[in-house]
C-alpha atoms as a PDB file:
ATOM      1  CA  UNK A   1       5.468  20.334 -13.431  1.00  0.00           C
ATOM      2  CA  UNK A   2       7.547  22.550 -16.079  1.00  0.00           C
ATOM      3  CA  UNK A   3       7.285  25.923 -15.281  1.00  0.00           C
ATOM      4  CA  UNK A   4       7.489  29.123 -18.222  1.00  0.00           C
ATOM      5  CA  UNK A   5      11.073  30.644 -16.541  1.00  0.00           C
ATOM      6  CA  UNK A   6      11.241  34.500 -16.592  1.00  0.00           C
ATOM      7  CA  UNK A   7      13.228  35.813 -19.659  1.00  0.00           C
ATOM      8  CA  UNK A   8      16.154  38.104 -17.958  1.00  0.00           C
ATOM      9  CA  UNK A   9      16.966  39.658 -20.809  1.00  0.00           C
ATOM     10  CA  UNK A  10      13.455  41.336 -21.393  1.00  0.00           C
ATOM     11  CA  UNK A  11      13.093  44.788 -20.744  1.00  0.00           C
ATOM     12  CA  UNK A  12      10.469  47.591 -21.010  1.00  0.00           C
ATOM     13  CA  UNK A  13      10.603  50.283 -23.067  1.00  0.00           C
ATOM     14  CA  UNK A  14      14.317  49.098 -24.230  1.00  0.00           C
ATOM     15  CA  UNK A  15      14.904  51.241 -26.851  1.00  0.00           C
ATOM     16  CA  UNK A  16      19.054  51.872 -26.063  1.00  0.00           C
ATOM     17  CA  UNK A  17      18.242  55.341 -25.303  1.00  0.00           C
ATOM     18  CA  UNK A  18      19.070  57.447 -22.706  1.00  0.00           C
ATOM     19  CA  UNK A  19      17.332  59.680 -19.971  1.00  0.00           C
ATOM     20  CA  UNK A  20      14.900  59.450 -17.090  1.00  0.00           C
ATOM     21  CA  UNK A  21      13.730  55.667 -17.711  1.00  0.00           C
ATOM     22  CA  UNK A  22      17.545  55.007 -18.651  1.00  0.00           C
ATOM     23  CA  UNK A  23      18.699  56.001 -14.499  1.00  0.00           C
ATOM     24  CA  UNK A  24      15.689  54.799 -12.928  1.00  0.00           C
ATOM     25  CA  UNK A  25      16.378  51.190 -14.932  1.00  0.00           C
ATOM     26  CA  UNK A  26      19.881  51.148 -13.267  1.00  0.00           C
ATOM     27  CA  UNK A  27      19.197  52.501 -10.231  1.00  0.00           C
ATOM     28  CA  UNK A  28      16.257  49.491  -9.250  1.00  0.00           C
ATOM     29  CA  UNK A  29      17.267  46.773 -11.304  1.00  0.00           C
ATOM     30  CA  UNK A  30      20.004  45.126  -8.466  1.00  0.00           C
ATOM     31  CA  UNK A  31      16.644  45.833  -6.206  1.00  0.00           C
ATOM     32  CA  UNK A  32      14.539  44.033  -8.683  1.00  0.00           C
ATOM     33  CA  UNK A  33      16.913  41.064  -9.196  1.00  0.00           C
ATOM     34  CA  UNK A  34      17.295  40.296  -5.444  1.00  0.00           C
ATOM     35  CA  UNK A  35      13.309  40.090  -5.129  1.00  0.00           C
ATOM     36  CA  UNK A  36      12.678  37.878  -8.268  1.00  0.00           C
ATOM     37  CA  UNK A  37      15.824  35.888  -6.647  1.00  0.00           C
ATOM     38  CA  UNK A  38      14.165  36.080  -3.518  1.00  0.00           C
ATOM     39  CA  UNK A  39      10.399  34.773  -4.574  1.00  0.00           C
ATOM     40  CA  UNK A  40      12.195  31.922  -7.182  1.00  0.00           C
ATOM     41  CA  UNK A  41      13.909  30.390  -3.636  1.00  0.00           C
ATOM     42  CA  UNK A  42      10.628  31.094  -1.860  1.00  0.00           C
ATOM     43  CA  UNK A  43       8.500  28.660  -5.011  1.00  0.00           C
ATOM     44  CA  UNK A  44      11.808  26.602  -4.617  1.00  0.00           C
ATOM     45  CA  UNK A  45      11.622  25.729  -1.236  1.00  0.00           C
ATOM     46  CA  UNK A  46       7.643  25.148  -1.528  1.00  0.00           C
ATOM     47  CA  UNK A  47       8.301  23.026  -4.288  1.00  0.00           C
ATOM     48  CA  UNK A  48      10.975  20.403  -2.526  1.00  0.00           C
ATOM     49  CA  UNK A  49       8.883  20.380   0.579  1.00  0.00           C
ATOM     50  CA  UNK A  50       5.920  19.588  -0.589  1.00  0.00           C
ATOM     51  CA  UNK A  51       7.379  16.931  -2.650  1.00  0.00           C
ATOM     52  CA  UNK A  52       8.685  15.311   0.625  1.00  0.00           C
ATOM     53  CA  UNK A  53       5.681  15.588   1.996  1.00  0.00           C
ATOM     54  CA  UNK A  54       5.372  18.765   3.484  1.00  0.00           C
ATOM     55  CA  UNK A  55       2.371  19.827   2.066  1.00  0.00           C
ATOM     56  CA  UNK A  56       0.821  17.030   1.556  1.00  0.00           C
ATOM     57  CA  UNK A  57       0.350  13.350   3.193  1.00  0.00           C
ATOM     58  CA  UNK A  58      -1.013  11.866   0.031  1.00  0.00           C
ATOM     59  CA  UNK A  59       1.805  11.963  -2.292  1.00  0.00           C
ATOM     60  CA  UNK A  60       2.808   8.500  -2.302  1.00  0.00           C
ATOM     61  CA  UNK A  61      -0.351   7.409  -1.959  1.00  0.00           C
ATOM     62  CA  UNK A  62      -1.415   9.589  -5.298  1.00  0.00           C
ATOM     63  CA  UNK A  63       2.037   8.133  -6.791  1.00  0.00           C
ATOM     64  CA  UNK A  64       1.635   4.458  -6.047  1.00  0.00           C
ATOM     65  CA  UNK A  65      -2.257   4.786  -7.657  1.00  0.00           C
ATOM     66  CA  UNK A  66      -0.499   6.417 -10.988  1.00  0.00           C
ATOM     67  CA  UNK A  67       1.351   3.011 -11.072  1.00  0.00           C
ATOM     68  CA  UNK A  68       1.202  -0.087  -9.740  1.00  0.00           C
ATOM     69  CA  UNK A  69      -0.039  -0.373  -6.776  1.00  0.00           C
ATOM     70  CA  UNK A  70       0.226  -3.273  -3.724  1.00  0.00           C
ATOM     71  CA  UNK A  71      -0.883  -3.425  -0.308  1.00  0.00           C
ATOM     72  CA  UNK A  72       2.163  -5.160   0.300  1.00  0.00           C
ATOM     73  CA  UNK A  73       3.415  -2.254   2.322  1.00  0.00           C
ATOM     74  CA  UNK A  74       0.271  -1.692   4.332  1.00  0.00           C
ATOM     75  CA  UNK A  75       0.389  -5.026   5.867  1.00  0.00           C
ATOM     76  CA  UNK A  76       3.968  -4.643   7.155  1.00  0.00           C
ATOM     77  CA  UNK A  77       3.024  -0.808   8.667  1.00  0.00           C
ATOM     78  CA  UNK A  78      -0.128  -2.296  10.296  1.00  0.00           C
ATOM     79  CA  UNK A  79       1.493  -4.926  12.077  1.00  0.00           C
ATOM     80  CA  UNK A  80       1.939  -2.550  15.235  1.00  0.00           C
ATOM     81  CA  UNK A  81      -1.997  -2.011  15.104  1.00  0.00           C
ATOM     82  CA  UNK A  82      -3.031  -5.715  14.469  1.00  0.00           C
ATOM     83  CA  UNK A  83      -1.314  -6.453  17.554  1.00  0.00           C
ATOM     84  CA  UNK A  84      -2.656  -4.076  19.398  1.00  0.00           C
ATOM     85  CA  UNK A  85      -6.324  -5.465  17.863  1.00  0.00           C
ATOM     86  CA  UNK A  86      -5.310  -9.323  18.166  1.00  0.00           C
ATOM     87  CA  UNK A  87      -2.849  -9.265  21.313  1.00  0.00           C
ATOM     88  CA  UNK A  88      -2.051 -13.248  21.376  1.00  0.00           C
ATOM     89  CA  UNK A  89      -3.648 -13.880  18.053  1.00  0.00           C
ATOM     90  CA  UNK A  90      -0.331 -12.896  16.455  1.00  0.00           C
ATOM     91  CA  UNK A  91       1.886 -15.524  17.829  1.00  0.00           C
ATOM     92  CA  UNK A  92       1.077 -17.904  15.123  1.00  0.00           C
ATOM     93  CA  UNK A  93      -0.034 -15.853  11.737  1.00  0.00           C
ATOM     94  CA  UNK A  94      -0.151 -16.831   8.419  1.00  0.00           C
ATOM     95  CA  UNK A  95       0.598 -14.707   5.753  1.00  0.00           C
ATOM     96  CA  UNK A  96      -1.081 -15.154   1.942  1.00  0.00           C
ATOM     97  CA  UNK A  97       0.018 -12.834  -0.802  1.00  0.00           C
ATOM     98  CA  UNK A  98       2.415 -12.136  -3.892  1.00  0.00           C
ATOM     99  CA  UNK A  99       5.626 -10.486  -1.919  1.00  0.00           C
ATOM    100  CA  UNK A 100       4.905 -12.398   1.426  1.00  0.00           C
ATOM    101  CA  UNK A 101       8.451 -12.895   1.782  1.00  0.00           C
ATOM    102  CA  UNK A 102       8.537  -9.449   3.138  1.00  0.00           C
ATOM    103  CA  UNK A 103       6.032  -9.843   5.184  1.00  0.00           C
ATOM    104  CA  UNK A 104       7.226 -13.217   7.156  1.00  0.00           C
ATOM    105  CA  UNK A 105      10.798 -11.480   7.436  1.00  0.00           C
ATOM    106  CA  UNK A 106       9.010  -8.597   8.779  1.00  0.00           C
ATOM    107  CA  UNK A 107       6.953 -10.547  11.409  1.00  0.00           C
ATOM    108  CA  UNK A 108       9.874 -12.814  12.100  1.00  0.00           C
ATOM    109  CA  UNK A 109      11.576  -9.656  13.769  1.00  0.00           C
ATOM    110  CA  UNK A 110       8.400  -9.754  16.348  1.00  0.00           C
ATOM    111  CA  UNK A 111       8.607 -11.738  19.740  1.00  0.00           C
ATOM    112  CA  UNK A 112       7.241 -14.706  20.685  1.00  0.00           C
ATOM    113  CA  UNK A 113       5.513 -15.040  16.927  1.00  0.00           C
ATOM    114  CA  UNK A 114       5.580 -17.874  14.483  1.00  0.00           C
ATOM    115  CA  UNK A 115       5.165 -17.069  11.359  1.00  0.00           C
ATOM    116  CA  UNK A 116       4.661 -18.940   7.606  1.00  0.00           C
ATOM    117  CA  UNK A 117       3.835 -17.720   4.073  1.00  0.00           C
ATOM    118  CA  UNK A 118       2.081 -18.848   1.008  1.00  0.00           C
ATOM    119  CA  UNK A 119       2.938 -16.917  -2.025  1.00  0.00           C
ATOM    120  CA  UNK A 120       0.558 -17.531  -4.730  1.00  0.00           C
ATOM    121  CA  UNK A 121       2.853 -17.017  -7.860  1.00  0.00           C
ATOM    122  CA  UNK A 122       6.478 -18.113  -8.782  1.00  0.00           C
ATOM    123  CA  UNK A 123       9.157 -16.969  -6.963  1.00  0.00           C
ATOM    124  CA  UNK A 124      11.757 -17.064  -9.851  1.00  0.00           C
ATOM    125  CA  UNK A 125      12.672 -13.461  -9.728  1.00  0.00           C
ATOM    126  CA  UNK A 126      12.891 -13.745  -5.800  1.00  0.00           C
ATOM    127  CA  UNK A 127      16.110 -12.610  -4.159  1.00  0.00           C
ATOM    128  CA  UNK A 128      18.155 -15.407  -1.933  1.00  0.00           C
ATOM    129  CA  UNK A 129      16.429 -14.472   1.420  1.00  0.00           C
ATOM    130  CA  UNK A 130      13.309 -15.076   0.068  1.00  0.00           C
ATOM    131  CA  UNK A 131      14.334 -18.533  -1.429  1.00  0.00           C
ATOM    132  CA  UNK A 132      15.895 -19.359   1.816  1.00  0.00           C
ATOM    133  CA  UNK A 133      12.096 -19.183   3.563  1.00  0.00           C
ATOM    134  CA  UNK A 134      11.373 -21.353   1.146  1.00  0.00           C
ATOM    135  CA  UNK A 135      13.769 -24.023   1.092  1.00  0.00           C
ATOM    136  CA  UNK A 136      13.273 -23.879   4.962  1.00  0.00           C
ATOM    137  CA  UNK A 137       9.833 -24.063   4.646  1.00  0.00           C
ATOM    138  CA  UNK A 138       8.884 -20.751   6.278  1.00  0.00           C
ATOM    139  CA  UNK A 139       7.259 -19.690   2.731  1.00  0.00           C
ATOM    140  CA  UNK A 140       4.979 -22.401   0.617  1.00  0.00           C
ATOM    141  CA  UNK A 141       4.485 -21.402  -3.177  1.00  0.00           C
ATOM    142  CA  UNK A 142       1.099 -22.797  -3.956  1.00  0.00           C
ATOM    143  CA  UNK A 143      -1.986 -21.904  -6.041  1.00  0.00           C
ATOM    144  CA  UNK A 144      -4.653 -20.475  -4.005  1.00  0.00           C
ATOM    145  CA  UNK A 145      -7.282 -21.531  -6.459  1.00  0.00           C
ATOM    146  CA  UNK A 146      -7.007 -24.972  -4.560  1.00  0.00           C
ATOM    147  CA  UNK A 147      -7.352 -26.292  -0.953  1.00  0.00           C
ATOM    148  CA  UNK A 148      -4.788 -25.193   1.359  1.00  0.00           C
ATOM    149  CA  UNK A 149      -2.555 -27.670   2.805  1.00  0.00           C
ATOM    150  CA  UNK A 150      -3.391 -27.248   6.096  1.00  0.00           C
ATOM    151  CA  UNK A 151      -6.152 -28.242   9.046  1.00  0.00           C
ATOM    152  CA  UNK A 152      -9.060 -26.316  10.171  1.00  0.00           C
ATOM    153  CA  UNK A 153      -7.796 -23.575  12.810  1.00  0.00           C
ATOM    154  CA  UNK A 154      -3.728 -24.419  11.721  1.00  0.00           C
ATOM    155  CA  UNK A 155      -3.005 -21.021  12.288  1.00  0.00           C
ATOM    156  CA  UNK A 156      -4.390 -18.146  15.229  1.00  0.00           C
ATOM    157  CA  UNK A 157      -4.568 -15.546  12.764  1.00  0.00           C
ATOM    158  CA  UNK A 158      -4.545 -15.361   8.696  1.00  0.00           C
ATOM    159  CA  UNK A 159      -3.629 -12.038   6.864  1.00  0.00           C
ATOM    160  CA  UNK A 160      -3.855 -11.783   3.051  1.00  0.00           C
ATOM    161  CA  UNK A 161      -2.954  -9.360   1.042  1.00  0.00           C
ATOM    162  CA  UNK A 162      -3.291  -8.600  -3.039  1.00  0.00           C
ATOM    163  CA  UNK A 163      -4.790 -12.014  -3.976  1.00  0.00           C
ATOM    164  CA  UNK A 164      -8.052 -11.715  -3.690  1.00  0.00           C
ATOM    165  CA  UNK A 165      -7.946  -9.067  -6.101  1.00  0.00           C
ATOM    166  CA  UNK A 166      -6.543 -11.681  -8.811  1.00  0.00           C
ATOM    167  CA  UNK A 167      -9.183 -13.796  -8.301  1.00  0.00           C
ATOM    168  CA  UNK A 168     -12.489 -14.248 -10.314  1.00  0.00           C
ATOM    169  CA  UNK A 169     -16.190 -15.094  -8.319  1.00  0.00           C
ATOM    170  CA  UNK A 170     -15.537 -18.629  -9.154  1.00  0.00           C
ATOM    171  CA  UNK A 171     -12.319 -19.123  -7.823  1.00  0.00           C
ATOM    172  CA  UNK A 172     -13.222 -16.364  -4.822  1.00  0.00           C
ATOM    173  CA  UNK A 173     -15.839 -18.538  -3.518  1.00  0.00           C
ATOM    174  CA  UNK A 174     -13.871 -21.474  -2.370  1.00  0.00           C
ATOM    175  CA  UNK A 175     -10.351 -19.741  -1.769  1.00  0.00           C
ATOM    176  CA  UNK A 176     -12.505 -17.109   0.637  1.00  0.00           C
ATOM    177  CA  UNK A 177     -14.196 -19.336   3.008  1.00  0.00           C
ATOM    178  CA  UNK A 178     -10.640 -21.784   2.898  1.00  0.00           C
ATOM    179  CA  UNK A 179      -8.907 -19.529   4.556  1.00  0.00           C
ATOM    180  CA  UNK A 180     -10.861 -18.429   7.200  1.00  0.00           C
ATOM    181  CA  UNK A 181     -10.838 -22.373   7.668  1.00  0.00           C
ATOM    182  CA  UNK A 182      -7.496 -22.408   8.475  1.00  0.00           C
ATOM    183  CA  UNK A 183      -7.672 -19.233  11.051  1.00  0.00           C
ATOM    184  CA  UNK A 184      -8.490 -19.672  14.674  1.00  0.00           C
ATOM    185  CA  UNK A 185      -9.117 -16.360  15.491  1.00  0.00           C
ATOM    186  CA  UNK A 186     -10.054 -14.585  12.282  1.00  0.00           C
ATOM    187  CA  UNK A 187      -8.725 -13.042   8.925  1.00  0.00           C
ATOM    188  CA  UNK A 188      -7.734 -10.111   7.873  1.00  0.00           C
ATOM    189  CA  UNK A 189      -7.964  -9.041   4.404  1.00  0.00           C
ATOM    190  CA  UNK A 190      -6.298  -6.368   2.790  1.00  0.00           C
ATOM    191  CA  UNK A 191      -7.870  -5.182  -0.647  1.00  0.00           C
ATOM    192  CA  UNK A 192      -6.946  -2.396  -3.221  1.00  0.00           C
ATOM    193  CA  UNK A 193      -9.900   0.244  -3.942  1.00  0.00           C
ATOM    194  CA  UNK A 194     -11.397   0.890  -7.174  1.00  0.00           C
ATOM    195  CA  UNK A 195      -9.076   3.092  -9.555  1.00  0.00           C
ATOM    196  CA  UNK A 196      -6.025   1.910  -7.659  1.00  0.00           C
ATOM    197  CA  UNK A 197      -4.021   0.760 -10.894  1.00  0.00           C
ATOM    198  CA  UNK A 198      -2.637  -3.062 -10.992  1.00  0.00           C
ATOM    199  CA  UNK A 199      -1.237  -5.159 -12.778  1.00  0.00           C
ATOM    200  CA  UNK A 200       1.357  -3.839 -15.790  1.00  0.00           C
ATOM    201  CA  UNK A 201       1.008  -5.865 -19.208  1.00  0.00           C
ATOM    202  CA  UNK A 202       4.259  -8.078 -17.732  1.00  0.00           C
ATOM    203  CA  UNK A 203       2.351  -9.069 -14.661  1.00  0.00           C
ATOM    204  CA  UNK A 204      -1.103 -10.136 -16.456  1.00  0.00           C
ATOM    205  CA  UNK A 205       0.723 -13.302 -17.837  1.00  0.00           C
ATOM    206  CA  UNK A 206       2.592 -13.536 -14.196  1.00  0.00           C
ATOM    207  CA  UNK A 207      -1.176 -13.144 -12.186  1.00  0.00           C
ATOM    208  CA  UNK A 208      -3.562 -14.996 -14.783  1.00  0.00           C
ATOM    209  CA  UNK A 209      -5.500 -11.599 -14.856  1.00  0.00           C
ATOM    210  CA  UNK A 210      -5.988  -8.396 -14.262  1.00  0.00           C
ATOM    211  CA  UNK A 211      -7.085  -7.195 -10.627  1.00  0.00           C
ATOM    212  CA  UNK A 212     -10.378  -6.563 -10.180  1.00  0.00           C
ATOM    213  CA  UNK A 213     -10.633  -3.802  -7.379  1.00  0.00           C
ATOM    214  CA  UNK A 214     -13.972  -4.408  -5.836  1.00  0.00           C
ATOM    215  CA  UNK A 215     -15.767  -1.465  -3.427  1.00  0.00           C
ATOM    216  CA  UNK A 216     -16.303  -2.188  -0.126  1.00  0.00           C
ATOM    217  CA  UNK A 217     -20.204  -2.359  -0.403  1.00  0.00           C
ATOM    218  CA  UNK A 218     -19.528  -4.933  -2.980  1.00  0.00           C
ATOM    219  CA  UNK A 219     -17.216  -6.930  -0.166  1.00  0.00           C
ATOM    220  CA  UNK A 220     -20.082  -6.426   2.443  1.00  0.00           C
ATOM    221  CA  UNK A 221     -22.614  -7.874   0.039  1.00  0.00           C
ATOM    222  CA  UNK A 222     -20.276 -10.748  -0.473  1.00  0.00           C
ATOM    223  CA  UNK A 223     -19.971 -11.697   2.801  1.00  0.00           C
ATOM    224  CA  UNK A 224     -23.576 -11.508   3.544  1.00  0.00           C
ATOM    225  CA  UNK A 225     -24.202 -13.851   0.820  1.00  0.00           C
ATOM    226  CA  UNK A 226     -21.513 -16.138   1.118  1.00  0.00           C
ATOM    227  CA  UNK A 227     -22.262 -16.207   5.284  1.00  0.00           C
ATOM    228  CA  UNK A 228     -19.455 -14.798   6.425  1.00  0.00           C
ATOM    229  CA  UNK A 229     -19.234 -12.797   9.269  1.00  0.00           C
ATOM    230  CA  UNK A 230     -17.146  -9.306  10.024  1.00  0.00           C
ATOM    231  CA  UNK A 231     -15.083  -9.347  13.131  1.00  0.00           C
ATOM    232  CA  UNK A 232     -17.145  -6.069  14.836  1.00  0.00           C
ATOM    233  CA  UNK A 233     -14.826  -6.643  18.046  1.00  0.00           C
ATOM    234  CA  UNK A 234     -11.064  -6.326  16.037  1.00  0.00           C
ATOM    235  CA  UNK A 235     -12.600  -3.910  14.235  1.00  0.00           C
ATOM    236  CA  UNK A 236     -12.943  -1.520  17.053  1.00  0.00           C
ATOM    237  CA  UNK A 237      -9.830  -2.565  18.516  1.00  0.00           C
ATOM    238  CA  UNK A 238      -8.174  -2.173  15.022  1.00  0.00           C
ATOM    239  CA  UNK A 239      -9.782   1.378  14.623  1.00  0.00           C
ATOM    240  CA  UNK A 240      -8.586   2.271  18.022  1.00  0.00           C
ATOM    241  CA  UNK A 241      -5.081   1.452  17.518  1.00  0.00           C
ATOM    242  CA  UNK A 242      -4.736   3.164  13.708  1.00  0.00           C
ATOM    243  CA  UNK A 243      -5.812   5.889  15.668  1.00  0.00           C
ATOM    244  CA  UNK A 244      -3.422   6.483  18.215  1.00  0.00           C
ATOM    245  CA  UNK A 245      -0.525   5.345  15.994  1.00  0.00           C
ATOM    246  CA  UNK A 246      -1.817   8.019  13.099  1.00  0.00           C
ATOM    247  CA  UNK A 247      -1.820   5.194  10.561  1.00  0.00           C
ATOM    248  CA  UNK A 248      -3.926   5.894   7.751  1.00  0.00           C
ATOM    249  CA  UNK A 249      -4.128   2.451   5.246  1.00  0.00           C
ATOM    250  CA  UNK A 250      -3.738   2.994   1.232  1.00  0.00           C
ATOM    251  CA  UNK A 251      -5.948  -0.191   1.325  1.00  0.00           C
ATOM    252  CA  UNK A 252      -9.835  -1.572   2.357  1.00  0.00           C
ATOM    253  CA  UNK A 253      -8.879  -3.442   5.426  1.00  0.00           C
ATOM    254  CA  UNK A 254     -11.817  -6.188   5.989  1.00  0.00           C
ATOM    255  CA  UNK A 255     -11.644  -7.971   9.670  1.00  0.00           C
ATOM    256  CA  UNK A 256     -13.362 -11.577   9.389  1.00  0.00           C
ATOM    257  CA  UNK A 257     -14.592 -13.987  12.109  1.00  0.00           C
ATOM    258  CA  UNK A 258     -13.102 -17.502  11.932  1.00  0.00           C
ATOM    259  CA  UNK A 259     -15.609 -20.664  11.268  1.00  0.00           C
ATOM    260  CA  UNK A 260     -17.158 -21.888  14.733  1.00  0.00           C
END
């Protein structure tokens, strides 16, 4: 934010003449320069630090809603927590989400975890690690409007993030319940909140559509009517574990019980 600066060269009562206001204007103004000096480093230093987050927790968070906006990030910082929530349920996880390249190389750093990825859009802009996961078949590009490519309970655990959100009702209602087919132990869905902005006028052709960022009464109602069941038990644990570890999500985190 611009700020008016002070005009040095103002004075009062400068009329070049001489006399009592003439001495007294000498005699304070190195006083008077060393305090305005003083109070511009003082609005200085408030300034930088509460840009780097000083003063304030939410800046990237208020940033990243002024522009595009993924949840990308969120998964990759919660990964510590759904641990924590899911103990062995993370040794085989599959991820589902635009970016999940940086997810599987994230979760490929864990122990004892297998990991795989199915990014929903083309991966033509996609630097070589990325197309390495996919030529080894760590990463699967495949539309999500359709059937996975897997067997019921393929994988312990199913995170998605993002691609929900591109989705319309019609294409929700079968790509929803298919992957919680595919998870043994649950899903966990990670959702942008209404007034989160996505989706620039490049990535519309890229994504089909633009998101639709749904509440999470709207979710709740969903699930109710489409019978599926929230995952009370790794929601605790889940809430537990943010807790301790101080994380606080940019994104509606949904917990899901797996088909019986």
């Amino acid at each position: 934010m611009s700020r008016r600066a002070v005009n040095p060269s103002r004075r009062f009562g400068d009329s070049g003449g001489g006399g009592l206001f003439a001495n007294s204007k000498s005699r304070y103004s190195p006083i008077l320069s060393a305090g305005l000096i003083a109070v511009g480093a003082l609005f200085f230093i408030a300034y930088s630090y509460s840009n780097s987050g000083g003063f304030g927790k939410n800046t990237e968070a208020i940033s990243r809603v002024e522009g595009d906006y993924s949840c990308t990030a969120d998964v990759q910082q919660a990964i510590p927590i759904l641990k924590k929530a899911y103990g062995d349920s993370m040794h085989k996880v599959l991820h589902v989400g635009p970016d999940t390249c940086s997810v599987v190389s994230k979760l490929l750093k864990e122990e004892e975890t297998e990991v795989w990825g199915v990014e929903p859009y083309d991966i033509e802009d996609a630097d070589s690690t990325c197309k390495a996961l996919v030529h080894k078949g760590v990463v699967r590009v495949a539309d999500i409007k359709f059937p996975l490519p897997y067997r019921p309970k393929s994988f312990s655990l199913v995170i998605v993030s993002d691609a929900l959100d591109y989705l319309s009702p019609r294409y929700l209602n079968k790509t929803l319940p298919d992957l919680v087919r595919v998870s043994a132990d649950g899903l966990v869905m990670f959702t942008g909140y209404p007034g989160h902005q996505r989706a620039k006028v490049s990535d519309v052709s890229k994504y089909g559509r633009a998101a639709k960022l749904r509440s999470s009464s709207w979710w709740i109602r969903y699930f109710l009517q489409t019978s599926l069941e929230e995952n009370e038990v790794a929601i605790k644990k889940f809430e537990q574990a943010a807790t301790k570890m101080s994380y606080v999500p940019n994104c509606q985190i949904f917990h899901l019980k797996s088909l019986h």
